[in-house]
PDB file of N, CA and C in Angstrom:
ATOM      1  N   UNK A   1       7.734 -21.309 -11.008  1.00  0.00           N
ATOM      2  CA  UNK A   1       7.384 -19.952 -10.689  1.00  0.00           C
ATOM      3  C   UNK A   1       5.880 -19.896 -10.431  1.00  0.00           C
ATOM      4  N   UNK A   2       5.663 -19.266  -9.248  1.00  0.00           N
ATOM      5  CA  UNK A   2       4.289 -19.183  -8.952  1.00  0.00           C
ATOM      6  C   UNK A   2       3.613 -17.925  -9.445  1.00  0.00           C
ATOM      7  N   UNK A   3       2.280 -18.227  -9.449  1.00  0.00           N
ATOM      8  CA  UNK A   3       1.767 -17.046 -10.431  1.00  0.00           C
ATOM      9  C   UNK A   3       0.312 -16.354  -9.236  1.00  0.00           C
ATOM     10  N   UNK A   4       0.883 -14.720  -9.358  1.00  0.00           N
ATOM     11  CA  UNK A   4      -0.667 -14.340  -8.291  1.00  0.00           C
ATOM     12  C   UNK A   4      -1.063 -13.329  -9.091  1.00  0.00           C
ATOM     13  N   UNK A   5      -2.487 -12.793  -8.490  1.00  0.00           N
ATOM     14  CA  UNK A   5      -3.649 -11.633  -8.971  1.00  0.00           C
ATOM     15  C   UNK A   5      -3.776 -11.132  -7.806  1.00  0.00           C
ATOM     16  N   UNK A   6      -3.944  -9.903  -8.061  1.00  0.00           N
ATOM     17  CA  UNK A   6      -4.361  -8.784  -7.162  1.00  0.00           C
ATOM     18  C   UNK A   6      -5.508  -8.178  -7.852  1.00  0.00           C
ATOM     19  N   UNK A   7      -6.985  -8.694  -7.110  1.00  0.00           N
ATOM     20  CA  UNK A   7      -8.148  -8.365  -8.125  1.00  0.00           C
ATOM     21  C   UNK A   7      -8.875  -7.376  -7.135  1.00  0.00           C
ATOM     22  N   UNK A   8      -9.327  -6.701  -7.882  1.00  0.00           N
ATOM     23  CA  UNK A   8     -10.823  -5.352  -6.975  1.00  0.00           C
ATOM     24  C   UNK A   8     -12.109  -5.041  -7.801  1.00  0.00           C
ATOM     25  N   UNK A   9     -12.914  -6.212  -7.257  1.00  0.00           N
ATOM     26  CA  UNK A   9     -14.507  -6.671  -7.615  1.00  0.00           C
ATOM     27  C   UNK A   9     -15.148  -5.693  -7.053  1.00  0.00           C
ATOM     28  N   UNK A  10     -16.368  -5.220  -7.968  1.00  0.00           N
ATOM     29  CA  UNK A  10     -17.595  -4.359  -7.542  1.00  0.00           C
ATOM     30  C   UNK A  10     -18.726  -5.291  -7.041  1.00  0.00           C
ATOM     31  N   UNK A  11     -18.375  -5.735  -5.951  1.00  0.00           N
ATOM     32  CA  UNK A  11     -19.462  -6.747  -5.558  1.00  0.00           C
ATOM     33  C   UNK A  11     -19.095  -6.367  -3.976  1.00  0.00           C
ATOM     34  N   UNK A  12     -20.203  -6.584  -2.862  1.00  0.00           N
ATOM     35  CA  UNK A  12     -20.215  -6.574  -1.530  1.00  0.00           C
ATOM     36  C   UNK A  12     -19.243  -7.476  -0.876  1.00  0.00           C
ATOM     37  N   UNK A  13     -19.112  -7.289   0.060  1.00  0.00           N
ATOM     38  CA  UNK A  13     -18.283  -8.801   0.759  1.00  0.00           C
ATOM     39  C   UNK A  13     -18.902  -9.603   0.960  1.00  0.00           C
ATOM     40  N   UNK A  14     -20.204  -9.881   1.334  1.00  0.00           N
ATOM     41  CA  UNK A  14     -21.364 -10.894   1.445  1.00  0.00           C
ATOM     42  C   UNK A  14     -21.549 -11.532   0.367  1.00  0.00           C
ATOM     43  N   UNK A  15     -21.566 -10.819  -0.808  1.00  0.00           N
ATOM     44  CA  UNK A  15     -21.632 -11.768  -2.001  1.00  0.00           C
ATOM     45  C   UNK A  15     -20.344 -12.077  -2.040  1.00  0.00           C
ATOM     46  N   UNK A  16     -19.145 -12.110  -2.188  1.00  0.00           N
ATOM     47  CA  UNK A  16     -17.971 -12.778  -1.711  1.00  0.00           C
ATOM     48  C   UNK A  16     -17.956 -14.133  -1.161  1.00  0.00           C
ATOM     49  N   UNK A  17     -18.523 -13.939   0.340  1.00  0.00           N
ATOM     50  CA  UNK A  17     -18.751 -15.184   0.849  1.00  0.00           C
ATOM     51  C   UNK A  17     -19.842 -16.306  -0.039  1.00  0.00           C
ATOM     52  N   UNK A  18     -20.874 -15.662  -0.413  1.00  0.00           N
ATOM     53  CA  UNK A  18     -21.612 -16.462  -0.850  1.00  0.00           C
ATOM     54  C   UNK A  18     -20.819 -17.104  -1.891  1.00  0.00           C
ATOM     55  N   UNK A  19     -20.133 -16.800  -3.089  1.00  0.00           N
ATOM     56  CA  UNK A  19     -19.806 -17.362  -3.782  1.00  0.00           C
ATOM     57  C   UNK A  19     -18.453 -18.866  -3.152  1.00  0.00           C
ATOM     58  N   UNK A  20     -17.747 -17.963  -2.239  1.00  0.00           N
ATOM     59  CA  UNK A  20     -16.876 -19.601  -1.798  1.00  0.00           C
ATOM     60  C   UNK A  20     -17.442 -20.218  -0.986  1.00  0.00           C
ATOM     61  N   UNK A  21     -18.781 -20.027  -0.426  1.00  0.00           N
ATOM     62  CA  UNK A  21     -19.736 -20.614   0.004  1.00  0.00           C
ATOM     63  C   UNK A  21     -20.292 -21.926  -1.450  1.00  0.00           C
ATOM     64  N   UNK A  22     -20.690 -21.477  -2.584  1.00  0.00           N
ATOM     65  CA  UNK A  22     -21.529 -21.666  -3.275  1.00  0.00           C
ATOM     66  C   UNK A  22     -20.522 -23.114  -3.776  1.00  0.00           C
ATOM     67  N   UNK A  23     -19.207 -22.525  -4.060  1.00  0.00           N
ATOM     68  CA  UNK A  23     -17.978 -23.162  -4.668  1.00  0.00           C
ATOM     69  C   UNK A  23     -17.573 -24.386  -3.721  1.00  0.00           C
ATOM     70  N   UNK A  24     -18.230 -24.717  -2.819  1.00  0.00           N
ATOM     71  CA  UNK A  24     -18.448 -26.038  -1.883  1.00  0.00           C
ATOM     72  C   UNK A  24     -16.565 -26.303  -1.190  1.00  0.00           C
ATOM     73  N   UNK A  25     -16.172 -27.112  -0.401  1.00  0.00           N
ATOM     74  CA  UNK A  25     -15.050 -27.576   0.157  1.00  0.00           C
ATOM     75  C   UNK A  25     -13.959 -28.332  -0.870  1.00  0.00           C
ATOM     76  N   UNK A  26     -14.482 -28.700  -1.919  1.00  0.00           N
ATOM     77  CA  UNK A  26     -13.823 -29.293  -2.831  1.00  0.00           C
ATOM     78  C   UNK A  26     -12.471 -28.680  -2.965  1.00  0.00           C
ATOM     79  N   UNK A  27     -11.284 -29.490  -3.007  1.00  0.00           N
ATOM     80  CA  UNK A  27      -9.844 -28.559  -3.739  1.00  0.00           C
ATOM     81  C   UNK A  27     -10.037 -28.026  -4.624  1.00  0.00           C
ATOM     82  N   UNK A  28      -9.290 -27.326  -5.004  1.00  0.00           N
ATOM     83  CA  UNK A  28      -9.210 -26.280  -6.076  1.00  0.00           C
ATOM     84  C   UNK A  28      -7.594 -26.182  -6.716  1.00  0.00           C
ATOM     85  N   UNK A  29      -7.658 -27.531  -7.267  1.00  0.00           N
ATOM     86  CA  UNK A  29      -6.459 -27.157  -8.380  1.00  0.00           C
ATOM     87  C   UNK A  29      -5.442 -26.266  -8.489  1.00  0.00           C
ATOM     88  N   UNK A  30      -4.646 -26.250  -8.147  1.00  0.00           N
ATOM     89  CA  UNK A  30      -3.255 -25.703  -8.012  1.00  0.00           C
ATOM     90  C   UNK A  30      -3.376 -24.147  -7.132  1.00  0.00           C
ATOM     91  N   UNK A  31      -4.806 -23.863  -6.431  1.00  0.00           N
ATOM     92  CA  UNK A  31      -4.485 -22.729  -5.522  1.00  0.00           C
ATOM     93  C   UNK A  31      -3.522 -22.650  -4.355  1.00  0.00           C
ATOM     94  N   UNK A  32      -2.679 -22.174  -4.168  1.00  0.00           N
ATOM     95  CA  UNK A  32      -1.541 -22.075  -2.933  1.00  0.00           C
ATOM     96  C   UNK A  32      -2.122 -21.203  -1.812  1.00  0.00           C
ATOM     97  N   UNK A  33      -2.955 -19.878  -2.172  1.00  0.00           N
ATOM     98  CA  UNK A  33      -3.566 -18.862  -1.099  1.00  0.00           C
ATOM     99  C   UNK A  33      -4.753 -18.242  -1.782  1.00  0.00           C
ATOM    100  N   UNK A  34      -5.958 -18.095  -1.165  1.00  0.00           N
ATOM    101  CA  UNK A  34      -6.558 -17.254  -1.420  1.00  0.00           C
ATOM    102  C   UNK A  34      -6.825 -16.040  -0.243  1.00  0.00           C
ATOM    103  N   UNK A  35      -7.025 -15.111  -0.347  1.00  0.00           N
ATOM    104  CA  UNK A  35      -7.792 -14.232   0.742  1.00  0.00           C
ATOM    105  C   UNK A  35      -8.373 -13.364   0.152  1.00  0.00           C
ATOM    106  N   UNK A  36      -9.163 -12.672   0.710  1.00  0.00           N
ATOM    107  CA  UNK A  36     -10.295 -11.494   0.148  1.00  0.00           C
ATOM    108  C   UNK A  36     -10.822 -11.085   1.502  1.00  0.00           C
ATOM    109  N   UNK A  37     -11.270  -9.356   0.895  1.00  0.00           N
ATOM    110  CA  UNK A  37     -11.634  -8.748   1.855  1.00  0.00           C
ATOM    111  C   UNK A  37     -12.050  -7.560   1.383  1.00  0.00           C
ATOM    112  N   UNK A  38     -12.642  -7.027   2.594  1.00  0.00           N
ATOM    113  CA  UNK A  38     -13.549  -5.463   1.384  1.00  0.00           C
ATOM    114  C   UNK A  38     -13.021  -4.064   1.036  1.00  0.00           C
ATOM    115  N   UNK A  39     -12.742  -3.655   0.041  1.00  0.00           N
ATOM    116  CA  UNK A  39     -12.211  -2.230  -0.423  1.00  0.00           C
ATOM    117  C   UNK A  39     -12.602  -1.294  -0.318  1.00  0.00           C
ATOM    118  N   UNK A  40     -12.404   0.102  -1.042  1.00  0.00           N
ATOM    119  CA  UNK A  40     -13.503   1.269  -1.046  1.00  0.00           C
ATOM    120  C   UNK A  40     -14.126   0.979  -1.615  1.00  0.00           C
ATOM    121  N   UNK A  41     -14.200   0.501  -2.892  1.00  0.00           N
ATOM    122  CA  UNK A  41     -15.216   0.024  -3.785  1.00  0.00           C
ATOM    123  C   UNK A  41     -15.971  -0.924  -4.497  1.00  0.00           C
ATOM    124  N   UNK A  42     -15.464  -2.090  -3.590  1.00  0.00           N
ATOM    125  CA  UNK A  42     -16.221  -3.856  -3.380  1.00  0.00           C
ATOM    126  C   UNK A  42     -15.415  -4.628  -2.509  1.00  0.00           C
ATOM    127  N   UNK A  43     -14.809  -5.243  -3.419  1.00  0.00           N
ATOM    128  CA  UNK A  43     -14.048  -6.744  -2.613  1.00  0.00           C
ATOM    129  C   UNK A  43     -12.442  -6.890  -3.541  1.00  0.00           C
ATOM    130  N   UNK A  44     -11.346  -6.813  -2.427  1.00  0.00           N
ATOM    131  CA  UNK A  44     -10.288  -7.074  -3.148  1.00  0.00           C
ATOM    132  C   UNK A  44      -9.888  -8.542  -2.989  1.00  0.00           C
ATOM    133  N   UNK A  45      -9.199  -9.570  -4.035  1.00  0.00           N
ATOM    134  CA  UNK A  45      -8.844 -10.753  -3.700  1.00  0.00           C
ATOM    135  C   UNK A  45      -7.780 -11.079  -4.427  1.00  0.00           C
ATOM    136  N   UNK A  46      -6.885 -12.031  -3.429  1.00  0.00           N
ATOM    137  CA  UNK A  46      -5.713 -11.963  -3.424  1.00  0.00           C
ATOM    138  C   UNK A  46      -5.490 -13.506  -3.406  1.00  0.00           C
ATOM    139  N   UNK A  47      -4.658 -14.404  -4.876  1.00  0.00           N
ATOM    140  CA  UNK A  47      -4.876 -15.441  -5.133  1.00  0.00           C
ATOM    141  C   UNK A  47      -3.330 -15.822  -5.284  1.00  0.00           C
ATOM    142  N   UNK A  48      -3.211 -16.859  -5.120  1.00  0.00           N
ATOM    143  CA  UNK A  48      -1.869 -17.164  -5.662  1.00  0.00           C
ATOM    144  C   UNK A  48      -1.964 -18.771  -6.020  1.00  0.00           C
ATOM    145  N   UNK A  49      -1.587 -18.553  -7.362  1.00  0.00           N
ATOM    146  CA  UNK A  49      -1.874 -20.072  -8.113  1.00  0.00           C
ATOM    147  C   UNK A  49      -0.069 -21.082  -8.166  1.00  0.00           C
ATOM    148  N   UNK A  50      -0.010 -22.377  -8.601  1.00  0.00           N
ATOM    149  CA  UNK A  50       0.872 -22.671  -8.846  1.00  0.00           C
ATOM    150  C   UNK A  50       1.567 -22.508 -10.753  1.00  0.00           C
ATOM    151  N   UNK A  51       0.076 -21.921 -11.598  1.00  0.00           N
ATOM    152  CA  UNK A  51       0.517 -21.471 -12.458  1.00  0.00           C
ATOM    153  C   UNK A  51      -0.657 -20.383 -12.995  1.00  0.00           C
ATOM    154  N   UNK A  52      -0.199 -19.286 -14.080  1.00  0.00           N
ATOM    155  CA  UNK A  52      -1.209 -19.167 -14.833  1.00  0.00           C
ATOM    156  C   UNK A  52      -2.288 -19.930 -15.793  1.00  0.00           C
ATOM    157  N   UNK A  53      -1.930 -20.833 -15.524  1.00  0.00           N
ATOM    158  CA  UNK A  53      -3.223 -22.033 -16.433  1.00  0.00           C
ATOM    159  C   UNK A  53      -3.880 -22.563 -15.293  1.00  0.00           C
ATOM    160  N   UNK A  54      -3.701 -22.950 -14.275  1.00  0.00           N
ATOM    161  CA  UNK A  54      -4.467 -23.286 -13.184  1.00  0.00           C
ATOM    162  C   UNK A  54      -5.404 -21.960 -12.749  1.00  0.00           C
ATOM    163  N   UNK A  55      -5.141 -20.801 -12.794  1.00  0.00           N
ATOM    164  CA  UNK A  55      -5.682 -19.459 -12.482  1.00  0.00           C
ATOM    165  C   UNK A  55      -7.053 -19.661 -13.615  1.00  0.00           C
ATOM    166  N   UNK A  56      -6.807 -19.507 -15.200  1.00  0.00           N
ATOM    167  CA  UNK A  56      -7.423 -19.497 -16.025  1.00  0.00           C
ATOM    168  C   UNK A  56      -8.354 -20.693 -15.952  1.00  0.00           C
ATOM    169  N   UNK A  57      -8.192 -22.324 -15.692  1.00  0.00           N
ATOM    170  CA  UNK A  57      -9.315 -23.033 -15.544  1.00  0.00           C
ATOM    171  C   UNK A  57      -9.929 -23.108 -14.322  1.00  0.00           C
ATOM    172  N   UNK A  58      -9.928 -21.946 -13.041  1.00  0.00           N
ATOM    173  CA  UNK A  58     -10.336 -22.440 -11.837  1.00  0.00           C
ATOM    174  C   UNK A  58     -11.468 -21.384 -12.788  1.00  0.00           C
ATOM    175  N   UNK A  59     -11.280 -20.343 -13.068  1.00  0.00           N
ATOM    176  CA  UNK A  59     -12.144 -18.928 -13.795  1.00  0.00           C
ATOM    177  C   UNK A  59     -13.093 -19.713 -14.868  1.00  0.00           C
ATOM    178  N   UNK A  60     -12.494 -20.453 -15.839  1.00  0.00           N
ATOM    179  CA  UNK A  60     -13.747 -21.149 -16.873  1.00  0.00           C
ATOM    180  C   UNK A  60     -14.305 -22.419 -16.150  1.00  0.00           C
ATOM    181  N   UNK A  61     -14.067 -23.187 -15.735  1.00  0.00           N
ATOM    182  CA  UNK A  61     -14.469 -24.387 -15.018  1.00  0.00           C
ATOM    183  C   UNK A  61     -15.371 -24.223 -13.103  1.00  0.00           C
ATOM    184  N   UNK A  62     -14.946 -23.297 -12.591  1.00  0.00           N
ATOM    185  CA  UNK A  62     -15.530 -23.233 -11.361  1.00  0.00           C
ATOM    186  C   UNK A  62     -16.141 -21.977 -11.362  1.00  0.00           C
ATOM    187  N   UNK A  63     -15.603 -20.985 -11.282  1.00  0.00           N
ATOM    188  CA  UNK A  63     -16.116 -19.555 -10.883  1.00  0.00           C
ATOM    189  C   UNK A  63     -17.444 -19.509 -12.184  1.00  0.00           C
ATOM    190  N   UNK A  64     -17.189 -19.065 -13.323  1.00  0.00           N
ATOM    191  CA  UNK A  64     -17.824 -18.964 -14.000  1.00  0.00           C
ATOM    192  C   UNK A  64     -19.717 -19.552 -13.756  1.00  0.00           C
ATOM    193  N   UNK A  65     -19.345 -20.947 -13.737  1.00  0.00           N
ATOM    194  CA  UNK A  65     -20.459 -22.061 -13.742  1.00  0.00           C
ATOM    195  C   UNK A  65     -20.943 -21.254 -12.215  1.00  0.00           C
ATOM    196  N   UNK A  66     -20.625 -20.970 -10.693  1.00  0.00           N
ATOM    197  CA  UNK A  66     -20.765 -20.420  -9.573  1.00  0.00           C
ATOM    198  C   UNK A  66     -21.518 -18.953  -9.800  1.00  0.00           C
ATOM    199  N   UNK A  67     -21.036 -18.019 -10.583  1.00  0.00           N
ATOM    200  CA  UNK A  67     -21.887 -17.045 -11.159  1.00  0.00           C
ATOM    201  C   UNK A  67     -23.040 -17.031 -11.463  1.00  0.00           C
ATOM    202  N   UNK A  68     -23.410 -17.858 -12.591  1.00  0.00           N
ATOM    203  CA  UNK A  68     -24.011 -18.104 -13.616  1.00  0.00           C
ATOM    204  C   UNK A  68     -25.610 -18.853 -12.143  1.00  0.00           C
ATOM    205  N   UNK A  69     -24.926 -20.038 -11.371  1.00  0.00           N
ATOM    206  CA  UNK A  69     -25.712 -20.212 -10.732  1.00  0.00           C
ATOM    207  C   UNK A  69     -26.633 -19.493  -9.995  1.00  0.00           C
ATOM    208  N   UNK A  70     -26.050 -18.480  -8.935  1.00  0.00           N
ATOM    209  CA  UNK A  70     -26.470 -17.398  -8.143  1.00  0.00           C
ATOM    210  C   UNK A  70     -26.769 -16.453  -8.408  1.00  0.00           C
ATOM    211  N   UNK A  71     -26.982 -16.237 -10.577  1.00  0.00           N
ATOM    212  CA  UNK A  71     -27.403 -14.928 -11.126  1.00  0.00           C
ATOM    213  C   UNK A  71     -26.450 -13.812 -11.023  1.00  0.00           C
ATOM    214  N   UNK A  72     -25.124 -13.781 -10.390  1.00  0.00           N
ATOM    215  CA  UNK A  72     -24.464 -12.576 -10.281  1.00  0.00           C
ATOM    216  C   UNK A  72     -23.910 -12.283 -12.094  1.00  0.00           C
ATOM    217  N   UNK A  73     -23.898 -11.258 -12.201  1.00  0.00           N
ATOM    218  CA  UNK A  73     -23.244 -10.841 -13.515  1.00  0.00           C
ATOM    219  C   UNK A  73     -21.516 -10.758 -13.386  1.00  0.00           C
ATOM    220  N   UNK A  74     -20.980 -11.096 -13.653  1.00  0.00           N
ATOM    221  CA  UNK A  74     -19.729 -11.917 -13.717  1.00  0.00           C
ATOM    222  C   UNK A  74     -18.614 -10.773 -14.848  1.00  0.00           C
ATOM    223  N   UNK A  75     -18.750  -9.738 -14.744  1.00  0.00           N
ATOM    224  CA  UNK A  75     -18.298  -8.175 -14.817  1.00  0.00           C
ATOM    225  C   UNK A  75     -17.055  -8.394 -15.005  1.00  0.00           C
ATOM    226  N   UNK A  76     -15.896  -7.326 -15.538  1.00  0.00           N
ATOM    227  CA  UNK A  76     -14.576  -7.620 -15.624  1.00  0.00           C
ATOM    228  C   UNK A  76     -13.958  -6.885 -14.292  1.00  0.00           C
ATOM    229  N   UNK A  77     -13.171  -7.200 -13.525  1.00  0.00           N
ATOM    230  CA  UNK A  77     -12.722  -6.868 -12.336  1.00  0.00           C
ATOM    231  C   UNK A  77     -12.053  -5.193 -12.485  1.00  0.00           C
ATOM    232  N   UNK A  78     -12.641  -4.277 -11.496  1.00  0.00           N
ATOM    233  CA  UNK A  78     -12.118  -2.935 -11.108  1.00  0.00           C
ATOM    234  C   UNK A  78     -10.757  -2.803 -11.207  1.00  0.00           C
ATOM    235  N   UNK A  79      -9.822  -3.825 -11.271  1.00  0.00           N
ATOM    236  CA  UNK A  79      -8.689  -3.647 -11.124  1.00  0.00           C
ATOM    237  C   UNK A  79      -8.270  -5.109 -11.772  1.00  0.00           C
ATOM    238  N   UNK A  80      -6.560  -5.230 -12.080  1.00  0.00           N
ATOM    239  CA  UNK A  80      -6.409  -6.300 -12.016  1.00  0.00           C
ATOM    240  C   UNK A  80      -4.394  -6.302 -11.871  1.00  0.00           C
ATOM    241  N   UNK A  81      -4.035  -7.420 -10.963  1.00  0.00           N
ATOM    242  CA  UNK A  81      -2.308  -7.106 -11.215  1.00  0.00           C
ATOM    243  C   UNK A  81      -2.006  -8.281 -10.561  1.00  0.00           C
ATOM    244  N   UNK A  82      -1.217  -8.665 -11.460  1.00  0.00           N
ATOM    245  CA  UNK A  82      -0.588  -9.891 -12.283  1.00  0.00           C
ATOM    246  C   UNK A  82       0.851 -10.214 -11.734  1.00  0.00           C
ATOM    247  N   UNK A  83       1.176 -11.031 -11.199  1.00  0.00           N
ATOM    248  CA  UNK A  83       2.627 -10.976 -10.328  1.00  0.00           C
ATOM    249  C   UNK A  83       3.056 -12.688 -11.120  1.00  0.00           C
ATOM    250  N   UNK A  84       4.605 -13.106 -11.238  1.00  0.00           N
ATOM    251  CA  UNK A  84       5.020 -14.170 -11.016  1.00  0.00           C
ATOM    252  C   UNK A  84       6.139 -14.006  -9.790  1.00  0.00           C
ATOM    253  N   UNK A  85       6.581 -14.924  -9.828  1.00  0.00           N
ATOM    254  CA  UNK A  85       7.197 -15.201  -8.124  1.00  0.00           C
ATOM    255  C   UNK A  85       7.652 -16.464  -7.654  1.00  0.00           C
ATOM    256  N   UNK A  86       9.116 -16.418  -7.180  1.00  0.00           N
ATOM    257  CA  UNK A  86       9.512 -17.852  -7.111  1.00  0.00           C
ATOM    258  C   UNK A  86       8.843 -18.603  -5.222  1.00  0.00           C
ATOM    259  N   UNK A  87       8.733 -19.081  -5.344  1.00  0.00           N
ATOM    260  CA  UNK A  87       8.050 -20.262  -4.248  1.00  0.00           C
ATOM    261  C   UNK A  87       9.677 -20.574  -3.364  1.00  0.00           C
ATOM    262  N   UNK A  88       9.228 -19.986  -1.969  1.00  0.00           N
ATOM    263  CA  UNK A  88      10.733 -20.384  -1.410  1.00  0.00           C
ATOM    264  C   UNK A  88      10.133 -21.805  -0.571  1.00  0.00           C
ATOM    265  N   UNK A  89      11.280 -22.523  -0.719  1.00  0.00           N
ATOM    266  CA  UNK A  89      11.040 -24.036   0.160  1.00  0.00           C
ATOM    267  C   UNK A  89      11.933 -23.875   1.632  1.00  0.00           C
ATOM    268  N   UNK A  90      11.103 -24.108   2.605  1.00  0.00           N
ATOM    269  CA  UNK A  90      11.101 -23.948   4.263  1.00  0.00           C
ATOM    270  C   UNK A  90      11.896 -25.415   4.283  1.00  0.00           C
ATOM    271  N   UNK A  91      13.210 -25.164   5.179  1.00  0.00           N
ATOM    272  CA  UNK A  91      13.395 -26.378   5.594  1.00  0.00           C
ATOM    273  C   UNK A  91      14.647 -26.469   5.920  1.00  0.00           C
TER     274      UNK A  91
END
Protein backbone atom coordinates (compact mmCIF):
# COMPACT_ATOMS: atom_id res chain seq x y z
CA UNK A 1 0.00 0.00 0.00
CA UNK A 2 1.28 3.23 -1.05
CA UNK A 3 1.29 6.08 1.19
CA UNK A 4 0.64 10.08 0.01
CA UNK A 5 0.46 13.82 1.65
CA UNK A 6 -1.38 16.52 0.54
CA UNK A 7 0.73 19.41 2.15
CA UNK A 8 0.04 23.54 2.03
CA UNK A 9 3.42 25.39 2.99
CA UNK A 10 3.58 29.15 3.84
CA UNK A 11 6.52 29.59 1.77
CA UNK A 12 6.68 31.24 -1.98
CA UNK A 13 7.08 28.98 -4.92
CA UNK A 14 10.61 30.22 -5.49
CA UNK A 15 11.61 29.06 -2.27
CA UNK A 16 10.07 25.74 -3.32
CA UNK A 17 12.31 25.49 -6.13
CA UNK A 18 15.18 26.48 -4.26
CA UNK A 19 14.87 23.86 -1.87
CA UNK A 20 14.66 20.76 -4.68
CA UNK A 21 17.17 22.75 -6.16
CA UNK A 22 19.26 22.68 -2.89
CA UNK A 23 18.24 18.75 -2.39
CA UNK A 24 20.64 18.03 -5.55
CA UNK A 25 19.59 15.02 -8.36
CA UNK A 26 20.28 12.33 -5.98
CA UNK A 27 17.23 9.53 -5.59
CA UNK A 28 15.18 9.87 -3.01
CA UNK A 29 14.22 6.69 -1.37
CA UNK A 30 11.05 5.23 -1.97
CA UNK A 31 9.42 8.57 -3.63
CA UNK A 32 6.93 7.36 -6.49
CA UNK A 33 5.65 11.28 -7.35
CA UNK A 34 6.31 14.44 -6.26
CA UNK A 35 4.65 17.73 -7.59
CA UNK A 36 4.14 21.14 -6.11
CA UNK A 37 2.79 24.23 -7.04
CA UNK A 38 1.48 27.56 -5.66
CA UNK A 39 -1.79 28.07 -3.52
CA UNK A 40 -3.65 31.02 -2.06
CA UNK A 41 -1.48 30.90 0.64
CA UNK A 42 2.13 29.41 -0.32
CA UNK A 43 2.96 26.20 -1.95
CA UNK A 44 0.86 23.02 -2.09
CA UNK A 45 2.82 19.56 -2.47
CA UNK A 46 1.77 16.52 -3.46
CA UNK A 47 4.01 13.37 -2.59
CA UNK A 48 3.46 9.92 -2.88
CA UNK A 49 5.83 7.57 -1.04
CA UNK A 50 6.14 3.74 -1.25
CA UNK A 51 5.59 3.86 2.53
CA UNK A 52 5.01 5.99 5.53
CA UNK A 53 8.57 5.40 6.87
CA UNK A 54 10.18 6.37 3.69
CA UNK A 55 7.96 9.78 3.91
CA UNK A 56 9.24 10.22 7.62
CA UNK A 57 13.15 9.63 6.80
CA UNK A 58 13.17 11.66 3.48
CA UNK A 59 11.69 14.68 6.32
CA UNK A 60 14.56 13.81 9.14
CA UNK A 61 17.44 12.84 6.86
CA UNK A 62 17.05 15.23 3.70
CA UNK A 63 14.55 18.02 4.01
CA UNK A 64 15.31 18.92 7.42
CA UNK A 65 19.36 19.10 7.01
CA UNK A 66 18.10 21.34 3.32
CA UNK A 67 16.27 23.85 5.67
CA UNK A 68 18.54 24.22 8.19
CA UNK A 69 21.12 24.93 5.27
CA UNK A 70 19.30 27.84 3.41
CA UNK A 71 18.11 29.32 6.91
CA UNK A 72 14.40 28.72 6.06
CA UNK A 73 12.43 28.06 9.33
CA UNK A 74 11.05 24.70 8.76
CA UNK A 75 7.30 25.61 10.30
CA UNK A 76 4.56 22.93 10.59
CA UNK A 77 2.66 22.77 7.24
CA UNK A 78 -0.82 24.99 6.69
CA UNK A 79 -2.44 21.96 6.03
CA UNK A 80 -1.79 18.41 6.03
CA UNK A 81 -3.79 15.00 4.45
CA UNK A 82 -2.67 11.75 4.69
CA UNK A 83 -3.95 9.13 2.08
CA UNK A 84 -2.97 5.21 1.77
CA UNK A 85 -3.67 3.64 -1.57
CA UNK A 86 -3.13 0.52 -3.42
CA UNK A 87 -0.47 0.86 -6.41
CA UNK A 88 -2.20 -0.56 -9.61
CA UNK A 89 0.36 -2.63 -11.86
CA UNK A 90 0.07 -1.63 -15.83
CA UNK A 91 0.44 -4.52 -17.94
Amino acid sequence: MAYATLMEFDVDFDTHVKLSEAMGDAPIKGLILHAGGPSERGVHSLDVWESKEDSARFFAERMVPVLQQLGIEGGPPLSVQEFEMPLLQRG
